[in-house]
PDB file of N, CA and C in Angstrom:
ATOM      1  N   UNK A   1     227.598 165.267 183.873  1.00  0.00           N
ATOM      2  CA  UNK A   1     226.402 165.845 184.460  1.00  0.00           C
ATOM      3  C   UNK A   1     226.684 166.157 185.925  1.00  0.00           C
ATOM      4  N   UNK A   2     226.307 167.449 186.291  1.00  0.00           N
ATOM      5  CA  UNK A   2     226.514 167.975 187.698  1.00  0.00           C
ATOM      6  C   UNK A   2     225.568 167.802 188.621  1.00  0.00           C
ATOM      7  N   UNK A   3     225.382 167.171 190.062  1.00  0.00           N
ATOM      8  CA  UNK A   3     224.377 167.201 190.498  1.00  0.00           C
ATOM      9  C   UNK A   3     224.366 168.369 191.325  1.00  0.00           C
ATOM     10  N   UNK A   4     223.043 169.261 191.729  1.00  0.00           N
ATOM     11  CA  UNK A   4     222.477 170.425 192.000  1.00  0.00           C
ATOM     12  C   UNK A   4     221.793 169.887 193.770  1.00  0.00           C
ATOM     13  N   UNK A   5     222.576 170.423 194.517  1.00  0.00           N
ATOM     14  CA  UNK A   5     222.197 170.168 195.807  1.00  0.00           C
ATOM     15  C   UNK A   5     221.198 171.245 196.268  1.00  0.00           C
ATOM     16  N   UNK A   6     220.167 170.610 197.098  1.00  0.00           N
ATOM     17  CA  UNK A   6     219.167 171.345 197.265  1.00  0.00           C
ATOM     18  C   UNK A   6     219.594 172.375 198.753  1.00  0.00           C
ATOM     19  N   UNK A   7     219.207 173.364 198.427  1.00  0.00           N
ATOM     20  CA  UNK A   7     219.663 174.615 199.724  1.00  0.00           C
ATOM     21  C   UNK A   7     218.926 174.033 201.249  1.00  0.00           C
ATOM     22  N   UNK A   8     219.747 173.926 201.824  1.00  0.00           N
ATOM     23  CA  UNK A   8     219.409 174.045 203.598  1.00  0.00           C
ATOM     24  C   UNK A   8     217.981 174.788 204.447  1.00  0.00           C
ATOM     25  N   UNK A   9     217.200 174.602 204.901  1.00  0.00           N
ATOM     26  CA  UNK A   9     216.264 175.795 205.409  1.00  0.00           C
ATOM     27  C   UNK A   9     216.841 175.603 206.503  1.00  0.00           C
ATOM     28  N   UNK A  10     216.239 176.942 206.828  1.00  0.00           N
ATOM     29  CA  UNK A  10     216.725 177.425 208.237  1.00  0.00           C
ATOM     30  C   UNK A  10     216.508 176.056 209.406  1.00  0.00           C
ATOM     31  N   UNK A  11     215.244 175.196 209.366  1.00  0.00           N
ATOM     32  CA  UNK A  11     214.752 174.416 210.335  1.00  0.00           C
ATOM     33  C   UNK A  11     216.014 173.247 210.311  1.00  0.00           C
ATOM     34  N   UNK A  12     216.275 173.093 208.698  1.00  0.00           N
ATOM     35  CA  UNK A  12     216.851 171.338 209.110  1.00  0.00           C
ATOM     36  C   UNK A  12     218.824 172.665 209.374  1.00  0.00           C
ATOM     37  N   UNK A  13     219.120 173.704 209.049  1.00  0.00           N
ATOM     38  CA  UNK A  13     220.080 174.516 209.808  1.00  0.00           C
ATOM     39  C   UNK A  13     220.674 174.163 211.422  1.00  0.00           C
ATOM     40  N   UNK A  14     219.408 174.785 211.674  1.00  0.00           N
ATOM     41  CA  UNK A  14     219.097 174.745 213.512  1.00  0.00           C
ATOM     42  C   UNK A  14     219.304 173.143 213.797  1.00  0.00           C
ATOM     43  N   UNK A  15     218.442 172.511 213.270  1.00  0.00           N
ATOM     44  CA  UNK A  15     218.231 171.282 213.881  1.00  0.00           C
ATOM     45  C   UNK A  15     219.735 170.598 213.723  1.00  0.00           C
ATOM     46  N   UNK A  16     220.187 170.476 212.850  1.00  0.00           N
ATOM     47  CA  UNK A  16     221.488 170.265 212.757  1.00  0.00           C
ATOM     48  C   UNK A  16     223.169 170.668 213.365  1.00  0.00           C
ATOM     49  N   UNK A  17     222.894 171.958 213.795  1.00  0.00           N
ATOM     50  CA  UNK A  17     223.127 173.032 214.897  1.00  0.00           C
ATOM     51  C   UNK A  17     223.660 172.530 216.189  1.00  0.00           C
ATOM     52  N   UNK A  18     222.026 172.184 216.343  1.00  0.00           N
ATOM     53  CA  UNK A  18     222.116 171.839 217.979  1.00  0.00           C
ATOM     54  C   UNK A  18     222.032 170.508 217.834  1.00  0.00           C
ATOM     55  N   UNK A  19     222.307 169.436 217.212  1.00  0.00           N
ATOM     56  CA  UNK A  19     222.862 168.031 217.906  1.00  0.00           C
ATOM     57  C   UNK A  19     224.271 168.638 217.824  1.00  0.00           C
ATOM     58  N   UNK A  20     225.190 169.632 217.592  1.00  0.00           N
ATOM     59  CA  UNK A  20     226.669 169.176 217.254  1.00  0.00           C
ATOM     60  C   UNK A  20     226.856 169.849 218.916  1.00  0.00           C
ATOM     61  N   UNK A  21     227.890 168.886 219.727  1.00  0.00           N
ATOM     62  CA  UNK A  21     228.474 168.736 220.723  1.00  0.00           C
ATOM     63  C   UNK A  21     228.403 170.154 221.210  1.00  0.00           C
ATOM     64  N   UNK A  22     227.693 170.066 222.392  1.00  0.00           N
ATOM     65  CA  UNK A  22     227.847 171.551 223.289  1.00  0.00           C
ATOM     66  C   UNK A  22     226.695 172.185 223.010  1.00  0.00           C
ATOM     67  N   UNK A  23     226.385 172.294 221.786  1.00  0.00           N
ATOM     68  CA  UNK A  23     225.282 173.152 220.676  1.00  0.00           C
ATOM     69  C   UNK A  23     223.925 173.541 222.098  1.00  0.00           C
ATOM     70  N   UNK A  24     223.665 172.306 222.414  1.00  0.00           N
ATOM     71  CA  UNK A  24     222.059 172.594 223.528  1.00  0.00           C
ATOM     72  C   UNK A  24     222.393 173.517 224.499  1.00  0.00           C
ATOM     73  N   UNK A  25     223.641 173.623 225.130  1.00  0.00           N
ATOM     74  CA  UNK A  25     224.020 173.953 226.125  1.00  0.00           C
ATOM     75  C   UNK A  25     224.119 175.181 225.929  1.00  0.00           C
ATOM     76  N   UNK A  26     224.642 176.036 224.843  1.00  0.00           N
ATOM     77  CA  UNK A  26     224.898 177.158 224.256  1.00  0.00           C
ATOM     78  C   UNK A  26     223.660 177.666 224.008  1.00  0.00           C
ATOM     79  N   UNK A  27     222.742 176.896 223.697  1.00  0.00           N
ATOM     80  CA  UNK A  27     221.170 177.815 222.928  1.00  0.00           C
ATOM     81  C   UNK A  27     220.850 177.956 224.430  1.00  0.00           C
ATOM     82  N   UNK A  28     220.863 177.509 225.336  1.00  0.00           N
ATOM     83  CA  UNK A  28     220.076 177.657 226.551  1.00  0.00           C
ATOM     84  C   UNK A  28     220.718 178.555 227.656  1.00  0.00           C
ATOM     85  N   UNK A  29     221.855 178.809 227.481  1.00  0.00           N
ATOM     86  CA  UNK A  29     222.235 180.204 227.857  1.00  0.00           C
ATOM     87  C   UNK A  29     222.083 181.236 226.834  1.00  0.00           C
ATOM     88  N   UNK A  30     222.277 181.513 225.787  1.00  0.00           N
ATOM     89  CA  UNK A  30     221.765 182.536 224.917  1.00  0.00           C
ATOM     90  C   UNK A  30     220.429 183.169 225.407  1.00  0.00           C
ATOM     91  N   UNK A  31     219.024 182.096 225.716  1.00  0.00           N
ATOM     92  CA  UNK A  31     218.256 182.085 225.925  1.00  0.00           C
ATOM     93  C   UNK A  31     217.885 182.566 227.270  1.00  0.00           C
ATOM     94  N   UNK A  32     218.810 182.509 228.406  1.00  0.00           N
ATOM     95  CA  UNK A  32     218.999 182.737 229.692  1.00  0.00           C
ATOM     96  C   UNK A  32     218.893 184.195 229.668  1.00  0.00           C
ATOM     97  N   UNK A  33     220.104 184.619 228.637  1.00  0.00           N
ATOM     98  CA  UNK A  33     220.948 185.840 228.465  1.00  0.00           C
ATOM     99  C   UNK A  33     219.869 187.008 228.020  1.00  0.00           C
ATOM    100  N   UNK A  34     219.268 186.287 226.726  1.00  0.00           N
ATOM    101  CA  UNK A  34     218.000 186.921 226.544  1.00  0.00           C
ATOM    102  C   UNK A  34     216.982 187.617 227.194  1.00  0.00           C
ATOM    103  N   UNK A  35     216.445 186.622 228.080  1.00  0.00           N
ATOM    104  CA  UNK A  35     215.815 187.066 229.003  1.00  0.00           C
ATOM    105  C   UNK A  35     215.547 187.653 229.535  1.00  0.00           C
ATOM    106  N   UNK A  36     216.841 187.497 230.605  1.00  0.00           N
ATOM    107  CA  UNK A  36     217.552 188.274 231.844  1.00  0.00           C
ATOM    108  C   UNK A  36     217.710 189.885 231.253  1.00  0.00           C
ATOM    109  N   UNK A  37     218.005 190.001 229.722  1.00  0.00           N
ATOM    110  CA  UNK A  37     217.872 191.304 228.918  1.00  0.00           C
ATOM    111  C   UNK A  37     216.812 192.237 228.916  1.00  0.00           C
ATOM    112  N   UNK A  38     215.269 191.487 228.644  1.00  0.00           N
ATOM    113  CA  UNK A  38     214.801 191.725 228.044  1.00  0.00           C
ATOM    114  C   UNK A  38     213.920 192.114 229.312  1.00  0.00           C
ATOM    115  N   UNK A  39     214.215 191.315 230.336  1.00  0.00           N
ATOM    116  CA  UNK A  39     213.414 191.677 231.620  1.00  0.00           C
ATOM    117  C   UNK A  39     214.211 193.381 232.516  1.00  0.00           C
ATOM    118  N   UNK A  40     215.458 193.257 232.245  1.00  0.00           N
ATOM    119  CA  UNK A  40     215.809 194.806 232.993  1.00  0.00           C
ATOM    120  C   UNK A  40     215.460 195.767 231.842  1.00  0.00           C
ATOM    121  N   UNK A  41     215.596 195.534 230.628  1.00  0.00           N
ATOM    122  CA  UNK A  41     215.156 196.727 229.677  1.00  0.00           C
ATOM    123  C   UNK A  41     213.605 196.872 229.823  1.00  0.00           C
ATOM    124  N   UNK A  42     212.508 195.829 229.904  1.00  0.00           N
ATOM    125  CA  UNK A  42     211.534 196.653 230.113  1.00  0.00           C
ATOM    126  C   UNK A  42     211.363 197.097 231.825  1.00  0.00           C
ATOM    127  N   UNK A  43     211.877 196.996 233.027  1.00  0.00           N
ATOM    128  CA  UNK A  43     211.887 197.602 233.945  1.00  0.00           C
ATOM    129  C   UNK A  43     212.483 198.979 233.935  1.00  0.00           C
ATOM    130  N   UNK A  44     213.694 198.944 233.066  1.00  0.00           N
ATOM    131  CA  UNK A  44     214.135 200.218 233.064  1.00  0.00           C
ATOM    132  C   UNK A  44     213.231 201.544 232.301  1.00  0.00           C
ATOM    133  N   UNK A  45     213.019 200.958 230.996  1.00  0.00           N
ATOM    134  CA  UNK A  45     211.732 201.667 230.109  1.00  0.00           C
ATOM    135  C   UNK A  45     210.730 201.903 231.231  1.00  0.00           C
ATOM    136  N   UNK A  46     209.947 201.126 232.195  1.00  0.00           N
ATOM    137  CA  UNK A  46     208.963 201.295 232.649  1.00  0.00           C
ATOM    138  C   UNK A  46     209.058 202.557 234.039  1.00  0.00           C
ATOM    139  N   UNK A  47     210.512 202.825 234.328  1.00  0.00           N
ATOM    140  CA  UNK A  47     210.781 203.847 235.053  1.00  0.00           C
ATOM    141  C   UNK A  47     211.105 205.099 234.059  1.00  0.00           C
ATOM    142  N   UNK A  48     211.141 205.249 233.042  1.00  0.00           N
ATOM    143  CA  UNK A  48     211.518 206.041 232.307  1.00  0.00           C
ATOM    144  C   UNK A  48     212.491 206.608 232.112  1.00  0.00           C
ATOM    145  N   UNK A  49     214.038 205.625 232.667  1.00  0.00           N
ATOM    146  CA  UNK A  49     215.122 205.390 232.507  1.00  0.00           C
ATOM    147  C   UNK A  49     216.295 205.522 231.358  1.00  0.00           C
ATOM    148  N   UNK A  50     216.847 205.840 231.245  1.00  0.00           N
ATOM    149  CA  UNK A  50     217.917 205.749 229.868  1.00  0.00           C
ATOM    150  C   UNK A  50     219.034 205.001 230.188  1.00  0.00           C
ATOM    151  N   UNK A  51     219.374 204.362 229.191  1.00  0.00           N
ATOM    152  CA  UNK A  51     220.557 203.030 229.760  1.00  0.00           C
ATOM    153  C   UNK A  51     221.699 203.855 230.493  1.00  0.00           C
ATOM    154  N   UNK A  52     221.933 205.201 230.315  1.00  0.00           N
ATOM    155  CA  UNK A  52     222.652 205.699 230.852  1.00  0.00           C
ATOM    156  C   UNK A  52     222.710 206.282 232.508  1.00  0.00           C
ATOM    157  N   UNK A  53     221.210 206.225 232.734  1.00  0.00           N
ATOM    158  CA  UNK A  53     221.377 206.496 234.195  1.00  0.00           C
ATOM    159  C   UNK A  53     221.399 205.123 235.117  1.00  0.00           C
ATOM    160  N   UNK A  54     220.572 203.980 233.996  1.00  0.00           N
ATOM    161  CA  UNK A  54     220.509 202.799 235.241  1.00  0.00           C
ATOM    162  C   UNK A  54     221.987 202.848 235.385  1.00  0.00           C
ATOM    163  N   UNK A  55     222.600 202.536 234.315  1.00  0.00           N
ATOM    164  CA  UNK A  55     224.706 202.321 234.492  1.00  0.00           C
ATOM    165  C   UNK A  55     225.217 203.057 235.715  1.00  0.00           C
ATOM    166  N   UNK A  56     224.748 204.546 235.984  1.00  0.00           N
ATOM    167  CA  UNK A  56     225.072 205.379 236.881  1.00  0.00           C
ATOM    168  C   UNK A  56     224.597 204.775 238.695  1.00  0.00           C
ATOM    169  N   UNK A  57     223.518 204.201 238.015  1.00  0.00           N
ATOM    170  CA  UNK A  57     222.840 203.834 239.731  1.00  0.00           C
ATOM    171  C   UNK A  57     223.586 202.442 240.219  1.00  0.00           C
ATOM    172  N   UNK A  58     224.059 201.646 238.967  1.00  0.00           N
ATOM    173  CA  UNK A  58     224.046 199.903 239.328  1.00  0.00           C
ATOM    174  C   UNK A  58     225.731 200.238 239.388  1.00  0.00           C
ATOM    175  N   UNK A  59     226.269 201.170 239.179  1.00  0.00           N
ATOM    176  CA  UNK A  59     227.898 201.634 239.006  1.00  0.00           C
ATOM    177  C   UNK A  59     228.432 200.645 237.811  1.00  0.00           C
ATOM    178  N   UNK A  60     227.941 200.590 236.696  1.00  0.00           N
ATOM    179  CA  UNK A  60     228.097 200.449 235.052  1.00  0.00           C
ATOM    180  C   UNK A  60     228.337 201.638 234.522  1.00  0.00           C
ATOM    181  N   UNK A  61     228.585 201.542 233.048  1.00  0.00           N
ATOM    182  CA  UNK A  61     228.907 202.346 232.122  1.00  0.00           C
ATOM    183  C   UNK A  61     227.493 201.783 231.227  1.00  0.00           C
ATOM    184  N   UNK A  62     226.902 202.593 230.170  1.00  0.00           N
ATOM    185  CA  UNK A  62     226.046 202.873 229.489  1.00  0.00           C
ATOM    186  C   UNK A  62     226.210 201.455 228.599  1.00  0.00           C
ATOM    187  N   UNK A  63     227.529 201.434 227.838  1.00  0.00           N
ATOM    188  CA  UNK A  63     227.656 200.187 226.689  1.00  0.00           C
ATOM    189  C   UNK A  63     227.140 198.818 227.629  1.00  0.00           C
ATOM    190  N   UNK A  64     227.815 198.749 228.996  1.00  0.00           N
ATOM    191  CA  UNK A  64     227.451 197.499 229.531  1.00  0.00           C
ATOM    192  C   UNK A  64     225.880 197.522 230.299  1.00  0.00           C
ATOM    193  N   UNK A  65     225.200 198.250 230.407  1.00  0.00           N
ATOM    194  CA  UNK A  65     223.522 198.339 230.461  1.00  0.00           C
ATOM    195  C   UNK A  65     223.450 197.620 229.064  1.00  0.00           C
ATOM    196  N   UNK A  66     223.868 198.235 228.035  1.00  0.00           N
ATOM    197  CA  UNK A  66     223.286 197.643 226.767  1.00  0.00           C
ATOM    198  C   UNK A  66     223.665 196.490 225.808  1.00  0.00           C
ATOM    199  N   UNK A  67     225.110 195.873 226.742  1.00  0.00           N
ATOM    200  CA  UNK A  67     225.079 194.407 226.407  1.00  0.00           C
ATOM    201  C   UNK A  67     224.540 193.588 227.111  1.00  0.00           C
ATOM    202  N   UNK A  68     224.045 194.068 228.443  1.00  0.00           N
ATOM    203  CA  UNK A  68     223.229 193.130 229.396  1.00  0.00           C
ATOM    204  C   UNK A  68     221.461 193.169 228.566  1.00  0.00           C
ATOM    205  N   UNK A  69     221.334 194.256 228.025  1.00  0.00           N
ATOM    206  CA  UNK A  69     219.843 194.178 227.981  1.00  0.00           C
ATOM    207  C   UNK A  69     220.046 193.824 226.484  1.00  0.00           C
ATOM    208  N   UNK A  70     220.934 193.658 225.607  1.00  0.00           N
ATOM    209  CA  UNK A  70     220.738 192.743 223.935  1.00  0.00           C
ATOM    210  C   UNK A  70     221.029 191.456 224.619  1.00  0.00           C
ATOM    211  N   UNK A  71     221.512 190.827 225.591  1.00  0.00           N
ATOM    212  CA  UNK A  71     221.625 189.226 225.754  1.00  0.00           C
ATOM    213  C   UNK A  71     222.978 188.698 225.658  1.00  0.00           C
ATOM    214  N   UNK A  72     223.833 189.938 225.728  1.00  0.00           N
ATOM    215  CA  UNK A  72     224.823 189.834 225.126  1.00  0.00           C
ATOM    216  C   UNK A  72     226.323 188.654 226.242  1.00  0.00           C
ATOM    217  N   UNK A  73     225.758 188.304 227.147  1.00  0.00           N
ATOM    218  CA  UNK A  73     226.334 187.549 227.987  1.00  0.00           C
ATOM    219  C   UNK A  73     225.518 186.512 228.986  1.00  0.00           C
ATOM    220  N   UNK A  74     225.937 186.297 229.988  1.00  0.00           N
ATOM    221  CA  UNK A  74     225.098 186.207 230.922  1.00  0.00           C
ATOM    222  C   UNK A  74     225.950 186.388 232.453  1.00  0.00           C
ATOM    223  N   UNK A  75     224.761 187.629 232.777  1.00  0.00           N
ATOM    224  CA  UNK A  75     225.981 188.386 233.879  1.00  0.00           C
ATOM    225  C   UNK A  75     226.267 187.564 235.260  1.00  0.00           C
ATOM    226  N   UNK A  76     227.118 188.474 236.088  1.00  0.00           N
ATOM    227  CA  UNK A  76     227.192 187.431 237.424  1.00  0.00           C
ATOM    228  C   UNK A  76     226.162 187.820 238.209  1.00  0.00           C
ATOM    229  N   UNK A  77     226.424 187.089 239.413  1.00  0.00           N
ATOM    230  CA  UNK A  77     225.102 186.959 240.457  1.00  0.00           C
ATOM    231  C   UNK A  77     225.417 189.090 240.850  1.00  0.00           C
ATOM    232  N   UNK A  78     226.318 189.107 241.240  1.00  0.00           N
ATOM    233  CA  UNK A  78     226.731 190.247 241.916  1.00  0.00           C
ATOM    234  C   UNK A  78     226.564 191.760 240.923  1.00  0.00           C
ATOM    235  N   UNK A  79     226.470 191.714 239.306  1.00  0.00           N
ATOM    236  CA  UNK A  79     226.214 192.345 238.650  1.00  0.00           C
ATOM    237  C   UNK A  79     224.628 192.494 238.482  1.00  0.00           C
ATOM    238  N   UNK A  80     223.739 191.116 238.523  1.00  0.00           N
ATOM    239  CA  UNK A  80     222.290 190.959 238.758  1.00  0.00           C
ATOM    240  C   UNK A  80     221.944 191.924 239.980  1.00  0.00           C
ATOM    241  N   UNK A  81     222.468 191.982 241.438  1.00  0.00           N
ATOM    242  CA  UNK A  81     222.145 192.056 242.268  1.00  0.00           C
ATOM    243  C   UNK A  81     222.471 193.627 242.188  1.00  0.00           C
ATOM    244  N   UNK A  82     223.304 193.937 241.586  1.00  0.00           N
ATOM    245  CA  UNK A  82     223.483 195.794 241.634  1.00  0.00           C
ATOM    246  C   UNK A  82     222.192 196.353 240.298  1.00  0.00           C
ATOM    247  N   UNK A  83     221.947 195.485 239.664  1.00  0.00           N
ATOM    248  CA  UNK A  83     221.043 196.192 238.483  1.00  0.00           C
ATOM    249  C   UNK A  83     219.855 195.991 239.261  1.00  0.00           C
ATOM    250  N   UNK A  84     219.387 195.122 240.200  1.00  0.00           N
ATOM    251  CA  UNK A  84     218.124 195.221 240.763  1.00  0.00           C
ATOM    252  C   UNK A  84     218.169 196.267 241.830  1.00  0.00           C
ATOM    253  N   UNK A  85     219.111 196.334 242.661  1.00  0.00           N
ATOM    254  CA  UNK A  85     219.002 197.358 243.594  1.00  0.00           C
ATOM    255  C   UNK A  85     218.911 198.854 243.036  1.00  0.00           C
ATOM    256  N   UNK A  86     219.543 199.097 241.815  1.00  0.00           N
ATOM    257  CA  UNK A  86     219.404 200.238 241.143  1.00  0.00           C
ATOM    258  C   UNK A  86     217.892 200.654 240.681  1.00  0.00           C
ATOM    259  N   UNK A  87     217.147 199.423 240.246  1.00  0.00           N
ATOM    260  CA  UNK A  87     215.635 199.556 239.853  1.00  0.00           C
ATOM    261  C   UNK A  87     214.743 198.921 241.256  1.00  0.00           C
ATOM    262  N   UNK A  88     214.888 199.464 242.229  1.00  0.00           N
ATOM    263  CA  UNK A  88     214.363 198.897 243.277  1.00  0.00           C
ATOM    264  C   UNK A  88     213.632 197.744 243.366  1.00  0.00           C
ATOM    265  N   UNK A  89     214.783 196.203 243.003  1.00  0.00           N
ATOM    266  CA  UNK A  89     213.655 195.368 242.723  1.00  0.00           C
ATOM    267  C   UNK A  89     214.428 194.230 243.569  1.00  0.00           C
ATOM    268  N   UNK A  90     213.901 193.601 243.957  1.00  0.00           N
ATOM    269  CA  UNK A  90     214.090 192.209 244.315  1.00  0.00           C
ATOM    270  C   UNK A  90     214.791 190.992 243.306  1.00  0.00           C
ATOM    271  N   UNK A  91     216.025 190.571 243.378  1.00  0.00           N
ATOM    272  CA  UNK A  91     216.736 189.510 242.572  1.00  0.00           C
ATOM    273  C   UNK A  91     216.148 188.152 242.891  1.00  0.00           C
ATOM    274  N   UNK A  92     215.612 187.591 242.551  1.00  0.00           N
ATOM    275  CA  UNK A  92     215.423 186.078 242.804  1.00  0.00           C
ATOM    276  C   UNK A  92     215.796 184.701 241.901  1.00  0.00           C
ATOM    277  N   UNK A  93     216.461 183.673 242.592  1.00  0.00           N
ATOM    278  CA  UNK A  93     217.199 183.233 241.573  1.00  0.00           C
ATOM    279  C   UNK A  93     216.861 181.694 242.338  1.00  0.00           C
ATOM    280  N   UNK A  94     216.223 180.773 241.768  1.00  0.00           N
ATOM    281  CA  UNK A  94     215.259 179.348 241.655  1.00  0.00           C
ATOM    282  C   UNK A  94     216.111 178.229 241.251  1.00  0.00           C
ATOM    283  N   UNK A  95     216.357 176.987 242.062  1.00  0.00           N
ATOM    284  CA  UNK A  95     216.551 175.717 241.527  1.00  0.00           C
ATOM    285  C   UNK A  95     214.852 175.056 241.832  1.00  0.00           C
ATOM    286  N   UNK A  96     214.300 174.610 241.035  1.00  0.00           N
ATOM    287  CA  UNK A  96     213.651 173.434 241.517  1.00  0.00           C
ATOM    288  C   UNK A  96     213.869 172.416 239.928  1.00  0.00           C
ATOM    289  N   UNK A  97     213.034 171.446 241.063  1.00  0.00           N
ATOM    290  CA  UNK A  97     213.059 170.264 240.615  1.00  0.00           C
ATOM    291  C   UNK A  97     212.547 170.088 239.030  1.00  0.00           C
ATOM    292  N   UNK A  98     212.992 169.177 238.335  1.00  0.00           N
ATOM    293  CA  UNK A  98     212.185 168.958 236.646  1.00  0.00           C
ATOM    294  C   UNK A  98     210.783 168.420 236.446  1.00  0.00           C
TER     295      UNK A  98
END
């Protein structure tokens, strides 16, 4: 007789995921990365921008506008600081306390 193991859900997946060594540390830059994405793509949309001209203003290429705005890293201070000056915006970047 064979025993029939019951399938994984996604929750006990994840949860299992992130105890394995490093795992927290990794979701929370993903999450950083995200962000930081999701915040120049709607500034850029909101100028009526195409990933191809912010690239032109911040001195990028088009593909790297659009791995910064899928989350696809997490860029440097000095790459932050040319994508804001390109969308006339102010970079601000926070330690405080927990």
């Amino acid at each position: 007789m064979t025993v029939v193991e019951r399938e994984e859900t996604w929750s006990e997946l994840r949860e299992r995921r992130l105890a394995e060594p490093g795992a927290a540390d990794a979701y929370g830059a993903a999450r950083m990365a995200f962000e930081i994405g999701q915040t120049v793509r709607r500034m850029r949309e909101e100028r009526g921008w195409s990933q191809s001209r912010l690239g032109a203003a911040a001195g990028m290429t088009q593909s790297a506008v659009a791995r910064l705005e899928a989350g696809g890293g997490i860029p440097t201070l000095t790459v932050l600081e040319r994508v804001a000056a390109a969308l006339d915006a102010r970079l601000s970047v926070e330690i405080v306390a927990a």
